[in-house]
Structure formats: C-alpha cells, structure tokens
C-alpha atoms as a PDB file:
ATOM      1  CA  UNK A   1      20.528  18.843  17.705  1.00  0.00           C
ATOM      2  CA  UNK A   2      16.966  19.658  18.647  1.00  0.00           C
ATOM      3  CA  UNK A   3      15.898  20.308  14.977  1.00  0.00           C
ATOM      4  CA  UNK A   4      17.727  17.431  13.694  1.00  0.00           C
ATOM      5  CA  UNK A   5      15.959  15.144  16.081  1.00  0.00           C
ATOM      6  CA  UNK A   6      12.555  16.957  14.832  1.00  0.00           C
ATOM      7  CA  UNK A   7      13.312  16.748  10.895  1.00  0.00           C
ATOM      8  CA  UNK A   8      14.362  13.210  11.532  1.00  0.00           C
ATOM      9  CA  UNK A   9      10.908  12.344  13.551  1.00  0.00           C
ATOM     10  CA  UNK A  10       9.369  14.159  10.446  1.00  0.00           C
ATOM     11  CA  UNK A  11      10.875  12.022   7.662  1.00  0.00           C
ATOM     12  CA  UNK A  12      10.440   9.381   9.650  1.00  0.00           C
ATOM     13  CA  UNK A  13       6.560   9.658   9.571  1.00  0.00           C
ATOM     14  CA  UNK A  14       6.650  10.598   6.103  1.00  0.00           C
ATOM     15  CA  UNK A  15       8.231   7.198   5.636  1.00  0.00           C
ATOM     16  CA  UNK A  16       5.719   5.372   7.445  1.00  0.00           C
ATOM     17  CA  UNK A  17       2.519   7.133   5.686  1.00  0.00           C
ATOM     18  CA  UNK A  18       3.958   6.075   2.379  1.00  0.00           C
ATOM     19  CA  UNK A  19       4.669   2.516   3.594  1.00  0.00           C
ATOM     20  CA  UNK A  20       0.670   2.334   4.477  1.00  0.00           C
ATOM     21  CA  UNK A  21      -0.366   3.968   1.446  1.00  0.00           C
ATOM     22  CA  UNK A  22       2.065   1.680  -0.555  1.00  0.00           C
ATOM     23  CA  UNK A  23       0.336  -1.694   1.193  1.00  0.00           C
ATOM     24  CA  UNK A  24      -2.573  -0.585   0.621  1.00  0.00           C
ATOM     25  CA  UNK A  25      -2.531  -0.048  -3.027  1.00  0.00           C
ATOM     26  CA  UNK A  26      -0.680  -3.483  -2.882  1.00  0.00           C
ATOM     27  CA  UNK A  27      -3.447  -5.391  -0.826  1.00  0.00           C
ATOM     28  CA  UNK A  28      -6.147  -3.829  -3.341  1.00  0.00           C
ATOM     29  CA  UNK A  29      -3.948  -4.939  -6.567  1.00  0.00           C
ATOM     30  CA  UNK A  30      -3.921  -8.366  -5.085  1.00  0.00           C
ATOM     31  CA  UNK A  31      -7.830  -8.151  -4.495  1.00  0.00           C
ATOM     32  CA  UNK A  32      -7.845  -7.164  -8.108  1.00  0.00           C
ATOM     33  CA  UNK A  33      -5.763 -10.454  -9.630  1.00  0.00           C
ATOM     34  CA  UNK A  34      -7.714 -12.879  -7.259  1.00  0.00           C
ATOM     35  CA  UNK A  35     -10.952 -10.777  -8.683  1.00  0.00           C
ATOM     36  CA  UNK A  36     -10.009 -11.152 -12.410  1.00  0.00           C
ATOM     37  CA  UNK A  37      -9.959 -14.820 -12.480  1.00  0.00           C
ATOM     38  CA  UNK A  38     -13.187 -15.718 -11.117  1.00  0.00           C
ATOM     39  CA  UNK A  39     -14.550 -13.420 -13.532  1.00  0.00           C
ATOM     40  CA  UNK A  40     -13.175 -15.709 -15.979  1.00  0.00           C
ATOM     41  CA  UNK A  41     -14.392 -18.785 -14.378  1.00  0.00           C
ATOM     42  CA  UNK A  42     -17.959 -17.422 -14.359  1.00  0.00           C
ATOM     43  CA  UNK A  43     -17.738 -16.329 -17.600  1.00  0.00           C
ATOM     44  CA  UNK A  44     -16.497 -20.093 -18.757  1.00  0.00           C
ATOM     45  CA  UNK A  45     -19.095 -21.527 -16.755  1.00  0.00           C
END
C-alpha cells in the first residue's frame, strides 16, 4: 500500500508540472494573439 501511495504522489506531481507547463505555453500564446494585432494596427497607422 506504501508504494501505491508513493507512485500515486508521483503521478500526481507529474500531473501538476504538466498543468504549469501547459498554462504557461497557453498564457504566452495569448500574449502572442494580443501581440499580432497591434502589429497590424501600427503597421496601418
């Protein structure tokens, strides 16, 4: 039962890293599509 409790304390922060890494990449997309379109306002203006 020991072990069990260990692997699932294991996955568990697996889980959890990805979840960060995964809003991250999501919070710098976003940065990128708010970016894009004042690029494309400058350039019109």
């Amino acid at each position: 039962m020991k072990n069990a409790h260990c692997v699932t304390n294991w996955t568990l922060s697996i889980l959890l890293y990805l979840q960060v890494i995964g809003m991250n990449h999501y919070i710098f997309l976003l940065n990128e599509r708010i970016k894009l379109p004042n690029f494309g306002l400058i350039q019109y203006v």
